[in-house]
C-alpha atoms as a PDB file:
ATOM      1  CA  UNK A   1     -81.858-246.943 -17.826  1.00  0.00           C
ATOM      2  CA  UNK A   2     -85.014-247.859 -15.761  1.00  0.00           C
ATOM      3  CA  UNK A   3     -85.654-244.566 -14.901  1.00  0.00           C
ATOM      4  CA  UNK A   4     -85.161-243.200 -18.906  1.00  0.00           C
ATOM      5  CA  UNK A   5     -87.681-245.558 -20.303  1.00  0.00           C
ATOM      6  CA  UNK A   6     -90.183-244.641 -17.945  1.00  0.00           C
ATOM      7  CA  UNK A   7     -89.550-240.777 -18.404  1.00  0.00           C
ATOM      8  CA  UNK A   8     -89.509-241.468 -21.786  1.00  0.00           C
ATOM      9  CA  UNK A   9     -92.861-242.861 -21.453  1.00  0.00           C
ATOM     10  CA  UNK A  10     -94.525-240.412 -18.845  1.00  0.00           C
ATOM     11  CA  UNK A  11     -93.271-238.283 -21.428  1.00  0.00           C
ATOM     12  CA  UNK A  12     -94.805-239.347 -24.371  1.00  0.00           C
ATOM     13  CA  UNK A  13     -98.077-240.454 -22.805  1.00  0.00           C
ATOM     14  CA  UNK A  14     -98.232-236.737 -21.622  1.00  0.00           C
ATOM     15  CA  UNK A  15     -97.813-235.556 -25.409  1.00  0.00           C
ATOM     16  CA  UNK A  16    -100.282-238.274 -26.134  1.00  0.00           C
ATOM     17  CA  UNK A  17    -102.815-237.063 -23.834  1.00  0.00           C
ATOM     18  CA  UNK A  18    -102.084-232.982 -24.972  1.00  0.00           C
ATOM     19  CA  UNK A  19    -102.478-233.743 -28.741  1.00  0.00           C
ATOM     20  CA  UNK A  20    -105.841-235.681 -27.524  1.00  0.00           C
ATOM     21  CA  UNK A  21    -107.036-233.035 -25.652  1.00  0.00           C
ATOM     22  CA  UNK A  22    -106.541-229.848 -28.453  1.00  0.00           C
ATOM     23  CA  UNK A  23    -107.819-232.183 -30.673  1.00  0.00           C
ATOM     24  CA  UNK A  24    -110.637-232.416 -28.731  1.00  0.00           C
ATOM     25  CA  UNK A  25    -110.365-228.658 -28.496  1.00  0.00           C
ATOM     26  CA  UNK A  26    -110.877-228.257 -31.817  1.00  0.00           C
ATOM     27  CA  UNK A  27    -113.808-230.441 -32.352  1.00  0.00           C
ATOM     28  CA  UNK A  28    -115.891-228.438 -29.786  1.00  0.00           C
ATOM     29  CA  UNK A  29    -114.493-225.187 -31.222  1.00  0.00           C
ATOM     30  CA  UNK A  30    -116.414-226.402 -34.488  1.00  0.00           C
ATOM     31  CA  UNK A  31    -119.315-227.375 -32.813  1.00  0.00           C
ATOM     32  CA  UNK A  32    -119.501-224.059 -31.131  1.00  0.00           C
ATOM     33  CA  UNK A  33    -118.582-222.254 -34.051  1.00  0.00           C
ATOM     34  CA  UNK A  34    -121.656-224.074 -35.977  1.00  0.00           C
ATOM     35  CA  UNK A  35    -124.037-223.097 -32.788  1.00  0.00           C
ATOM     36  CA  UNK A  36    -123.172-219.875 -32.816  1.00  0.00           C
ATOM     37  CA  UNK A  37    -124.077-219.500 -36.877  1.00  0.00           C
ATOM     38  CA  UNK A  38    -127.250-221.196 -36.195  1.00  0.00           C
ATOM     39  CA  UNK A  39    -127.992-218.989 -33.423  1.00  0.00           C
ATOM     40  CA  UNK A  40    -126.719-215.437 -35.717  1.00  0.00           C
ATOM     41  CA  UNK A  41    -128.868-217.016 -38.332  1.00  0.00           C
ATOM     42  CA  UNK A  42    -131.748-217.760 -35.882  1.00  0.00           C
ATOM     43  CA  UNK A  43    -131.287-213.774 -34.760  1.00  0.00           C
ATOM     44  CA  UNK A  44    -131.341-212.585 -37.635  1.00  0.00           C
ATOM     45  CA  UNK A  45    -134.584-213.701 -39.207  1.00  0.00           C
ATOM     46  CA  UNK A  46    -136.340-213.084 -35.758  1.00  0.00           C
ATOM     47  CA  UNK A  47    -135.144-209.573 -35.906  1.00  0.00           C
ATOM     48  CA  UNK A  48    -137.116-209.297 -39.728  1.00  0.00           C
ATOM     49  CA  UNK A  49    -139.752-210.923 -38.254  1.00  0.00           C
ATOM     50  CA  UNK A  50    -139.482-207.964 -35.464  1.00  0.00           C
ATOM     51  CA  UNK A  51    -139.171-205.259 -37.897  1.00  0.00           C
ATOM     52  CA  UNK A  52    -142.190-206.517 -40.021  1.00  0.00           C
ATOM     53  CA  UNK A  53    -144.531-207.283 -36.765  1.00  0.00           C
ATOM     54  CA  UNK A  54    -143.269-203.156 -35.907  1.00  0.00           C
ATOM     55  CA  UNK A  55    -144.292-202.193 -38.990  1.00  0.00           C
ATOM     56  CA  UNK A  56    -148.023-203.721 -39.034  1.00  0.00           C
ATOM     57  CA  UNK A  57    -148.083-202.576 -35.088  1.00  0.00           C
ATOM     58  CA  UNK A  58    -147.578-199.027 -36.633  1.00  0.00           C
ATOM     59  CA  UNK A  59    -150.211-199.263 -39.480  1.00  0.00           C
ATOM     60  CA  UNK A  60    -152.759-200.525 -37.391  1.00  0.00           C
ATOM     61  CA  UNK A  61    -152.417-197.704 -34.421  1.00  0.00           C
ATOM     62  CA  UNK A  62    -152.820-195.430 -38.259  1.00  0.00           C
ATOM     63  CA  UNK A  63    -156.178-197.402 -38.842  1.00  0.00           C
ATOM     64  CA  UNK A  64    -157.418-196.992 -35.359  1.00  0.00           C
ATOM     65  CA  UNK A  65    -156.254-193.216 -35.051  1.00  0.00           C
ATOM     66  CA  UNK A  66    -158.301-192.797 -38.455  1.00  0.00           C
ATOM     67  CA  UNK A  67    -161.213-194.689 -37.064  1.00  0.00           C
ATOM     68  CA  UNK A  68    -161.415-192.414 -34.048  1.00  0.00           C
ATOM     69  CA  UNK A  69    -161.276-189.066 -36.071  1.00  0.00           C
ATOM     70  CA  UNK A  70    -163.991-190.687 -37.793  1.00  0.00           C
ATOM     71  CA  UNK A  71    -166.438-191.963 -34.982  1.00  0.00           C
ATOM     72  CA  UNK A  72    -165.422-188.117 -33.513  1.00  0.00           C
ATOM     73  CA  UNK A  73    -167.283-186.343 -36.337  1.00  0.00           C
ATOM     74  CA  UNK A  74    -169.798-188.637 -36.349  1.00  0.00           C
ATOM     75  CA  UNK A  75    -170.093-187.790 -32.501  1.00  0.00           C
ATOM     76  CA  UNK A  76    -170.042-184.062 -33.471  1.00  0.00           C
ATOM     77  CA  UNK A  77    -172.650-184.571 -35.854  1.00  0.00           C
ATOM     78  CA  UNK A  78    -175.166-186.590 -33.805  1.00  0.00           C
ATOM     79  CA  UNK A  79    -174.861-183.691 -31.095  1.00  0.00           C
ATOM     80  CA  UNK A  80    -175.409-181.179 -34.055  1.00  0.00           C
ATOM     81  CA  UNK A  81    -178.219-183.081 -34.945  1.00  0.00           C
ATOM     82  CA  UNK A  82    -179.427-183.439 -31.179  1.00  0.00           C
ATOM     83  CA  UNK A  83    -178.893-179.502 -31.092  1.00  0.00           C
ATOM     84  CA  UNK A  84    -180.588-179.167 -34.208  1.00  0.00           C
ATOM     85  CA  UNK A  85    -183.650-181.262 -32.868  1.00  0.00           C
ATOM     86  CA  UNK A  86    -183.873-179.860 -29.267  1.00  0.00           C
ATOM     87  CA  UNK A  87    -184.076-176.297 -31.027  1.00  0.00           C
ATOM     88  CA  UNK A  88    -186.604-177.264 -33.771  1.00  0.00           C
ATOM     89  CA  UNK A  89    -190.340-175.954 -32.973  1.00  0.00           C
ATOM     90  CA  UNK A  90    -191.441-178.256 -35.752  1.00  0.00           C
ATOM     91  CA  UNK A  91    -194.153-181.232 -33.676  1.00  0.00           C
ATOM     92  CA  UNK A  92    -194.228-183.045 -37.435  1.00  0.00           C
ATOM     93  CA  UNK A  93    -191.901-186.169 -36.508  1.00  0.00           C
ATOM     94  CA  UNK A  94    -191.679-186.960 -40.002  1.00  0.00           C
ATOM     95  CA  UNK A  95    -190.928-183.576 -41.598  1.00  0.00           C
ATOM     96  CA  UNK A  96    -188.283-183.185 -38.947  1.00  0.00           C
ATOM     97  CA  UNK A  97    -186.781-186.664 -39.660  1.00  0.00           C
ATOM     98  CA  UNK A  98    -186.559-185.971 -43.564  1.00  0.00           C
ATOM     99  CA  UNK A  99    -184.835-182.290 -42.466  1.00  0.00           C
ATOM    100  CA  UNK A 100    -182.238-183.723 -40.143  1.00  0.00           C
ATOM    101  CA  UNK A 101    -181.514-186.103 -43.010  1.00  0.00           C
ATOM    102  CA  UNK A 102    -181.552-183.532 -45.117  1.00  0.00           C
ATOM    103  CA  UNK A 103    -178.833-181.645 -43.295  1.00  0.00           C
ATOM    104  CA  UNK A 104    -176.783-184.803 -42.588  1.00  0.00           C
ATOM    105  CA  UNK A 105    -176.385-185.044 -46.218  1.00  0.00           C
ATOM    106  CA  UNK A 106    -175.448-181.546 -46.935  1.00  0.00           C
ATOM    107  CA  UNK A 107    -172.959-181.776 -43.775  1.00  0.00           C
ATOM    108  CA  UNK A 108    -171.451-185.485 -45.380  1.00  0.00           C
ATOM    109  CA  UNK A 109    -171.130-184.056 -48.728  1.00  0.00           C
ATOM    110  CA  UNK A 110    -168.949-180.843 -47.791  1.00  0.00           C
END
């Protein structure tokens, strides 16, 4: 009899301690579960934040690819200009100064 009640015990102090523990099971799945939405959430909006930050990255390699075609025509113009200058026989600094002005306005306006 001895020997049931203490089975009977060990027994139900072994249920006891099972429904404990998948309780506790459960509470940490739900805690996980609520990480792991903060963290998808968290993800998410860094990967918008990723696709915007692309985005400018590309428009501003546009601007700068812009700005050197630019600053390479100027370049081709200043040694069109040097050209122009080296070539000249005119020794009037000022006439030659209005004329390469001259032509740097015809070039800019075509």
């Amino acid at each position: 009899m001895k020997l049931k009640v203490i089975l009977a015990f060990v027994l139900f102090s072994l249920l006891l301690s099972c429904f404990f523990y998948v309780r506790f099971l459960q509470s940490e799945n739900e805690r996980l579960q609520s990480e792991l939405m903060q963290v998808i959430n968290a993800n998410k909006s860094l990967n918008l934040a990723l696709e915007e930050e692309n985005k400018r990255h590309k428009k501003e390699l546009q601007v700068l690819s812009e700005l050197k075609q630019d600053e390479n025509k100027i370049k081709e113009k200043i040694i069109k200009v040097k050209e122009y200058v080296y070539k000249s026989n005119e020794n009037n600094l000022t006439k030659l100064f209005n004329d390469v002005l001259s032509r740097l306005w015809q070039t800019h306006g075509n």
